[in-house]
N, C-alpha and C. Protein backbone atom coordinates (compact mmCIF):
# COMPACT_ATOMS: atom_id res chain seq x y z
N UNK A 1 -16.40 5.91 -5.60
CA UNK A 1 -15.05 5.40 -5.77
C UNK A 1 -14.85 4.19 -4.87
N UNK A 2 -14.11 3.20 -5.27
CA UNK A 2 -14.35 2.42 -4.88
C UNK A 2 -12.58 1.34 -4.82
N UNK A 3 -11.80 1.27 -3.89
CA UNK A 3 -10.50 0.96 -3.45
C UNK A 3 -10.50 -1.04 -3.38
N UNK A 4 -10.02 -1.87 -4.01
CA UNK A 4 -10.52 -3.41 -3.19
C UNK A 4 -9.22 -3.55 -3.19
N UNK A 5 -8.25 -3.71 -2.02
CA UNK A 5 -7.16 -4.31 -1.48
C UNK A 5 -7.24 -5.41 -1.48
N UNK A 6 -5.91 -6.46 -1.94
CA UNK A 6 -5.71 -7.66 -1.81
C UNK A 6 -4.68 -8.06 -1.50
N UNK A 7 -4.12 -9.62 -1.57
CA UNK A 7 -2.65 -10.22 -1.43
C UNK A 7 -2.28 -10.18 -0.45
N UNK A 8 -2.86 -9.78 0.57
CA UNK A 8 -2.34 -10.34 2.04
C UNK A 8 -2.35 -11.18 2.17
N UNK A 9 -1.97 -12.34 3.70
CA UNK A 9 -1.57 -13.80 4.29
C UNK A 9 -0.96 -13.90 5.02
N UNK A 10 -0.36 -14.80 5.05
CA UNK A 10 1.03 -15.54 6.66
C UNK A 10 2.05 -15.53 5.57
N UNK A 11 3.18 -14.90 6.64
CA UNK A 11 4.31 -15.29 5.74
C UNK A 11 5.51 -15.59 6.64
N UNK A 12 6.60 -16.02 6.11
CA UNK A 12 7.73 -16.33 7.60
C UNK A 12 8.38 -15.18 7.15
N UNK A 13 9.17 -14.60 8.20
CA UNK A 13 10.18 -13.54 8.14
C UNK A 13 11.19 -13.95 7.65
N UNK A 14 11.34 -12.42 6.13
CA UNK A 14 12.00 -13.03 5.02
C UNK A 14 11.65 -13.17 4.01
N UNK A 15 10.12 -13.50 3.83
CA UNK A 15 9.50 -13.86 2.39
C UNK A 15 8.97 -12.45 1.66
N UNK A 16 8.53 -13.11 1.07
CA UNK A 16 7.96 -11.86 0.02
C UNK A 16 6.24 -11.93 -0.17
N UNK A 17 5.62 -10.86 -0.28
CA UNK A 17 3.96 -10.41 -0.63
C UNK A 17 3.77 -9.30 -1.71
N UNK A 18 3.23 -9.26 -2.43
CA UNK A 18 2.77 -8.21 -3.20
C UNK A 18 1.40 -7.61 -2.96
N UNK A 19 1.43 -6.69 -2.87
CA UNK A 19 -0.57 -6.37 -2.31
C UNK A 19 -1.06 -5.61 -3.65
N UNK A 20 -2.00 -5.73 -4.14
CA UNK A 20 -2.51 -5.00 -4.87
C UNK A 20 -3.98 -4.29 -4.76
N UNK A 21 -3.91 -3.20 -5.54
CA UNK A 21 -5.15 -2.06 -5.17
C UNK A 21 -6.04 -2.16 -6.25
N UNK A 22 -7.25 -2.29 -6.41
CA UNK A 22 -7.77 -2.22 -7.77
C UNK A 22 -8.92 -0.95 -7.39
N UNK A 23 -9.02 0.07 -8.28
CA UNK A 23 -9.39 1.38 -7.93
C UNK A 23 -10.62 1.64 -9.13
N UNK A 24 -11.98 1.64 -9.19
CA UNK A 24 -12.90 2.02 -9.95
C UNK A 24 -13.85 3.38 -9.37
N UNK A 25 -13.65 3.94 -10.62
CA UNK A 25 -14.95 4.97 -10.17
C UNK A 25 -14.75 6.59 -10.75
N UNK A 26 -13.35 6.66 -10.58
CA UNK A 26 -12.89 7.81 -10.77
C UNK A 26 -11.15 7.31 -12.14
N UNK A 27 -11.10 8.43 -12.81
CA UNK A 27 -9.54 8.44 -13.41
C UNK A 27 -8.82 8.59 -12.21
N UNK A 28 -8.15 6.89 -12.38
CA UNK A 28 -7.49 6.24 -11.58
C UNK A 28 -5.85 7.02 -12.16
N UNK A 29 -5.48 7.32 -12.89
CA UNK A 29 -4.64 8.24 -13.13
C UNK A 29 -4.14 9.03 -13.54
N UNK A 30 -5.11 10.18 -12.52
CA UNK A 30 -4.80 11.29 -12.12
C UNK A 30 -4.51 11.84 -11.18
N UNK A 31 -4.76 10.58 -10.02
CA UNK A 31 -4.61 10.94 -8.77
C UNK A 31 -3.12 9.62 -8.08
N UNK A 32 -2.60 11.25 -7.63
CA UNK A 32 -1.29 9.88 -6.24
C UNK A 32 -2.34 8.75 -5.74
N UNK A 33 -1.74 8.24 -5.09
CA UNK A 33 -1.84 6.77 -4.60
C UNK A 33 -1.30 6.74 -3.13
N UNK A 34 -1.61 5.59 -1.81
CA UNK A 34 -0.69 5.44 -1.24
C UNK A 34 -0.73 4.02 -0.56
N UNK A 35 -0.50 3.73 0.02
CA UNK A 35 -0.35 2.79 1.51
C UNK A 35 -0.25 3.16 2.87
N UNK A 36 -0.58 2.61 3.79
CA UNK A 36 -0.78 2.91 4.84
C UNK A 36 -0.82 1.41 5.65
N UNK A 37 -0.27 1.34 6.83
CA UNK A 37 -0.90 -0.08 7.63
C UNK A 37 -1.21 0.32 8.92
N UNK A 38 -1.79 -0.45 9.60
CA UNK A 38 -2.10 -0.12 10.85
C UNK A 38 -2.11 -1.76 11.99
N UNK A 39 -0.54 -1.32 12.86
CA UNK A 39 -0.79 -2.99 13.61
C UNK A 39 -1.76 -2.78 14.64
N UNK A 40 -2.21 -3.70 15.41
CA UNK A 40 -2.89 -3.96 16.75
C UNK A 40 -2.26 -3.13 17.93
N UNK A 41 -2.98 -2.07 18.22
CA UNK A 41 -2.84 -0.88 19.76
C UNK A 41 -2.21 0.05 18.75
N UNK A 42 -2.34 -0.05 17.28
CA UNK A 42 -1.09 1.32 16.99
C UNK A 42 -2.24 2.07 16.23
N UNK A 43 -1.92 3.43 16.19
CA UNK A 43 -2.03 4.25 14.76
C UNK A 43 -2.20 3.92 13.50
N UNK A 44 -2.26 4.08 12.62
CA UNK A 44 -2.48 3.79 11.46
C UNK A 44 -1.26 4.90 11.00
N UNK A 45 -0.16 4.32 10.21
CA UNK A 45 0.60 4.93 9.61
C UNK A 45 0.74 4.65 8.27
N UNK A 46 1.64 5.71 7.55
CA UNK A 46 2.01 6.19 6.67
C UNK A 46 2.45 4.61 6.03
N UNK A 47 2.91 4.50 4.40
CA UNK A 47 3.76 3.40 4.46
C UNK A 47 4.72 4.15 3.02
N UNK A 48 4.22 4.15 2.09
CA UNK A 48 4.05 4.28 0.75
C UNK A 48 3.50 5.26 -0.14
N UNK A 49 4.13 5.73 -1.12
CA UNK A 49 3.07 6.59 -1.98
C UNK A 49 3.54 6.72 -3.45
N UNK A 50 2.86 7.47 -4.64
CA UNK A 50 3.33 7.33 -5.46
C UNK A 50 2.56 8.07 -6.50
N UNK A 51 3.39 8.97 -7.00
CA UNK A 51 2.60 10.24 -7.90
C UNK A 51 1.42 9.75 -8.91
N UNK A 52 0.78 10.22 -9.43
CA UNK A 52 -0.25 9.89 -10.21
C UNK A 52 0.54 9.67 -11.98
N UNK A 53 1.38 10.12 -12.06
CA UNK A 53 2.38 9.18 -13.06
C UNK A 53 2.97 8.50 -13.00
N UNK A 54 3.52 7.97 -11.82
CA UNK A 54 4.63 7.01 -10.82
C UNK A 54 5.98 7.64 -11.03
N UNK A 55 6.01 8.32 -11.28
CA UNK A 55 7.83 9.00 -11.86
C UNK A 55 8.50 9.51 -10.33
N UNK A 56 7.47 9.61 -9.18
CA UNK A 56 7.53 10.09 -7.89
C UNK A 56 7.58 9.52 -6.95
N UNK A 57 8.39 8.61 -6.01
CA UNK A 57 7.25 7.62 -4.78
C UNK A 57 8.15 8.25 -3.58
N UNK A 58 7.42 7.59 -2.66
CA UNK A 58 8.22 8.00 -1.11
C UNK A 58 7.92 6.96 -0.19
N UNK A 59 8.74 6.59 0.84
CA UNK A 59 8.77 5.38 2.18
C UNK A 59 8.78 6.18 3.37
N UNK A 60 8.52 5.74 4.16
CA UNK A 60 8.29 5.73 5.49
C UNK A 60 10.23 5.02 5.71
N UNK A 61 10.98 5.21 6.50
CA UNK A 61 12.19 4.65 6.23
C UNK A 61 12.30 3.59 6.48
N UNK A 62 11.47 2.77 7.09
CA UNK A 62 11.33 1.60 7.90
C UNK A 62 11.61 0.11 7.18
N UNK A 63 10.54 0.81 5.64
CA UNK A 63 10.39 0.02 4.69
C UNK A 63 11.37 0.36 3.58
N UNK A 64 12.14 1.54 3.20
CA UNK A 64 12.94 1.67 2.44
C UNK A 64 14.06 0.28 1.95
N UNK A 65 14.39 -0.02 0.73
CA UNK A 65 15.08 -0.38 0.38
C UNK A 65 14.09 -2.19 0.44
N UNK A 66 13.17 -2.58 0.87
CA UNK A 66 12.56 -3.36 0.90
C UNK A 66 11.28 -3.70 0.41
N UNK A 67 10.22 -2.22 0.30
CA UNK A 67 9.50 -2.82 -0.26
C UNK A 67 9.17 -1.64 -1.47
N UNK A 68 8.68 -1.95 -2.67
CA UNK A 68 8.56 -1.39 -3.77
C UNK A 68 7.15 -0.78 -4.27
N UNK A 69 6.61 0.65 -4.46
CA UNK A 69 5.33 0.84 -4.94
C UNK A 69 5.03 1.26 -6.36
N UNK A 70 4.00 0.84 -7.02
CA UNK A 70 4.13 0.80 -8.12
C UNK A 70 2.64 0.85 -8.35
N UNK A 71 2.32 1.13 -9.96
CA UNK A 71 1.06 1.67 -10.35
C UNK A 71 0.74 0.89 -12.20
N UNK A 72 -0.34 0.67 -11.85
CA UNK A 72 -0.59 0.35 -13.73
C UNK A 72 -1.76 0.87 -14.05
N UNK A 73 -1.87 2.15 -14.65
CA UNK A 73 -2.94 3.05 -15.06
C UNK A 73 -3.39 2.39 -16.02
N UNK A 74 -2.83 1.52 -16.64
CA UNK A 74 -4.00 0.61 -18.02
C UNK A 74 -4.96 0.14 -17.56
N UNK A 75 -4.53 -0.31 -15.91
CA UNK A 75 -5.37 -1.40 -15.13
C UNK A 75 -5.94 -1.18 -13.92
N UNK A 76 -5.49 0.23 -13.84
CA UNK A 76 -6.51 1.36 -12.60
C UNK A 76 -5.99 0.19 -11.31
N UNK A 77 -4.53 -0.13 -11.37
CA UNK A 77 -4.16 -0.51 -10.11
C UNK A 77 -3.06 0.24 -9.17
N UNK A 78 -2.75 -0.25 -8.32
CA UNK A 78 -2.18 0.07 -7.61
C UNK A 78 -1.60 -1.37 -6.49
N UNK A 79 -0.11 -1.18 -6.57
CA UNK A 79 0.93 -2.21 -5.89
C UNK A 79 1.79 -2.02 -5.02
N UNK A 80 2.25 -2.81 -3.88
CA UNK A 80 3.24 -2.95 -3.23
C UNK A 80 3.65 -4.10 -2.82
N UNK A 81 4.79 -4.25 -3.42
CA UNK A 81 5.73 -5.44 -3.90
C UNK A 81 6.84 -5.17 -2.14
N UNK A 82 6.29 -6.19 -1.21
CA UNK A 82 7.15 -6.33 -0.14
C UNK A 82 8.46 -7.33 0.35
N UNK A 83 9.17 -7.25 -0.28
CA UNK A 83 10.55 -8.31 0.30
C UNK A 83 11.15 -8.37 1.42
N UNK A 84 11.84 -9.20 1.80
CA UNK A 84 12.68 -9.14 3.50
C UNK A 84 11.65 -8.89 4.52
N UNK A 85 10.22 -9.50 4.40
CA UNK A 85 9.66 -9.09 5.61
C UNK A 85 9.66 -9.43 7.10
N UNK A 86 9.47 -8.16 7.93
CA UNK A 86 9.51 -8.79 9.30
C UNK A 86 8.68 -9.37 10.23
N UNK A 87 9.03 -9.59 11.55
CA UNK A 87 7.61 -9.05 12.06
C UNK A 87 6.89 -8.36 12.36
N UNK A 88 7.58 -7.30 12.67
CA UNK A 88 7.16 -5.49 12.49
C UNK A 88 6.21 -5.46 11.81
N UNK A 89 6.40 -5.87 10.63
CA UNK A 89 5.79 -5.45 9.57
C UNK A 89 3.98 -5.92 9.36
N UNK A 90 4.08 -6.83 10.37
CA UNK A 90 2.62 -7.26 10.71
C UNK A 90 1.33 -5.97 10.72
N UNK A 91 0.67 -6.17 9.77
CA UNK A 91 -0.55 -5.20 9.77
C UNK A 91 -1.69 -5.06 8.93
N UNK A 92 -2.61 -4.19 9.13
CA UNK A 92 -3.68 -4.69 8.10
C UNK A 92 -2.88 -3.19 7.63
N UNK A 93 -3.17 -3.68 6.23
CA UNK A 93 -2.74 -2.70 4.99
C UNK A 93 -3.54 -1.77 4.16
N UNK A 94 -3.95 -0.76 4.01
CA UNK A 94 -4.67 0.19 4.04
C UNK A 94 -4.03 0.65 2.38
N UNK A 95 -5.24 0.73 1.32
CA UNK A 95 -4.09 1.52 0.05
C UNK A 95 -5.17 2.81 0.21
N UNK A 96 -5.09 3.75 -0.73
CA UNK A 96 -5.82 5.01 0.09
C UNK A 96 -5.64 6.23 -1.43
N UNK A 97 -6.17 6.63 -1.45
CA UNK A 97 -6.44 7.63 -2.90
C UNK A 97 -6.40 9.41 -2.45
N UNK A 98 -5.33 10.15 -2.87
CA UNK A 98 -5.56 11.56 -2.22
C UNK A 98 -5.71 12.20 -3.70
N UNK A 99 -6.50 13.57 -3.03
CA UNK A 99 -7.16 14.28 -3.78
C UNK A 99 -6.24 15.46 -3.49
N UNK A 100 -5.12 15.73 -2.71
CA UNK A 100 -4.12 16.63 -2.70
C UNK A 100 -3.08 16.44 -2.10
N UNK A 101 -2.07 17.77 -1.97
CA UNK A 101 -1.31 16.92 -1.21
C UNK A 101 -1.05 16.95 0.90
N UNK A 102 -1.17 15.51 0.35
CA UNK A 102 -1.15 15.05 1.73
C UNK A 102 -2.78 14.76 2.51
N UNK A 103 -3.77 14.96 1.43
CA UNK A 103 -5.13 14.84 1.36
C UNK A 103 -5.75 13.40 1.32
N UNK A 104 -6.00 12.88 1.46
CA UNK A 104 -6.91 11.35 1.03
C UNK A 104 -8.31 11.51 1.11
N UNK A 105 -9.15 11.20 0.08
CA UNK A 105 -10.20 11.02 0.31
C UNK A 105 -11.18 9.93 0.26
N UNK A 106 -10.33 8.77 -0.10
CA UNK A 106 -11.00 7.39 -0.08
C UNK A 106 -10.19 6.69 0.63
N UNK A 107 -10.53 5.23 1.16
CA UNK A 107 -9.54 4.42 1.67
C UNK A 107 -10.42 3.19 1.38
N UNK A 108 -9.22 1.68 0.89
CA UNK A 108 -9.45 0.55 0.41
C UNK A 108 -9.92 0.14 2.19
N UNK A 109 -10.33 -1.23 1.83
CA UNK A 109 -10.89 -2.06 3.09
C UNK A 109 -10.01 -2.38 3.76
N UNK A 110 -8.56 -2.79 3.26
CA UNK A 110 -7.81 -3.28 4.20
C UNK A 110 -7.40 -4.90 3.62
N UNK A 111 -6.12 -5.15 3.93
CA UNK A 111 -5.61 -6.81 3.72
C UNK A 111 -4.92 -7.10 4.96
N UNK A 112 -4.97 -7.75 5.78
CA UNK A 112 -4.12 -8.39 6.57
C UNK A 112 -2.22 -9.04 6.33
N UNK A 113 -1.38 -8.27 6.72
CA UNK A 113 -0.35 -9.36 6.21
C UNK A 113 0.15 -9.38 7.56
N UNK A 114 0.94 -10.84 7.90
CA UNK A 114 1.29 -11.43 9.42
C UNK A 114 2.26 -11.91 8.97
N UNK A 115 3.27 -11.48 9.29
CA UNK A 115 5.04 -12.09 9.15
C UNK A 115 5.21 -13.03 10.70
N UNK A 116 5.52 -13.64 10.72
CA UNK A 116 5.99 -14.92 11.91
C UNK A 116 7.18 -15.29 11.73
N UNK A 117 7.77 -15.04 13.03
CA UNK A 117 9.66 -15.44 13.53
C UNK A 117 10.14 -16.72 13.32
């Protein structure tokens, strides 16, 4: 199985990124989905997720109301559509495939996104 994260960059605080997941190897939908980022000295947290039909998603509250996750099983992808960003929000971005719940058993490489004040 195989996760390739993209659409990261520089952005000013405020703008908008979309990241996308492209997922081969396995039926890409059947399984939830998620996000995850991880800044510099931190953890790797939670961000995003989203049922294996999309009829389901969940935020971390941080990002609520700002950024959007989304799925296209025609196209074995996987998205997160980010608006109003901060600098907080600075991190490499992690999309990630679970096999139950609250399980993951793959994780993409990672995209960089860097919001600047």
């Amino acid at each position: 199985v195989q996760l390739q994260a993209s659409g990261g960059g520089l952005v000013q605080a405020g703008g908008s990124l979309r990241l996308s997941c492209a997922a081969s190897g396995r039926t890409f939908s059947r399984y939830a989905m998620g996000w995850f980022r991880q800044a510099p000295g931190k953890e790797r947290e939670f961000v995003a997720s989203i049922s294996w039909s999309g009829d389901s998603t969940r935020y971390v509250e941080s990002v609520k109301g700002r950024f959007t996750i989304s799925r296209d099983n025609a196209k074995n992808t996987l998205y997160l559509q980010m608006n109003s960003l901060k600098p907080e929000d600075t991190a490499v971005y992690y999309c990630a495939s679970y096999y139950g719940a609250g399980l993951i058993d793959y994780w993409g490489q990672g995209t960089q996104v860097t919001v600047s004040s």
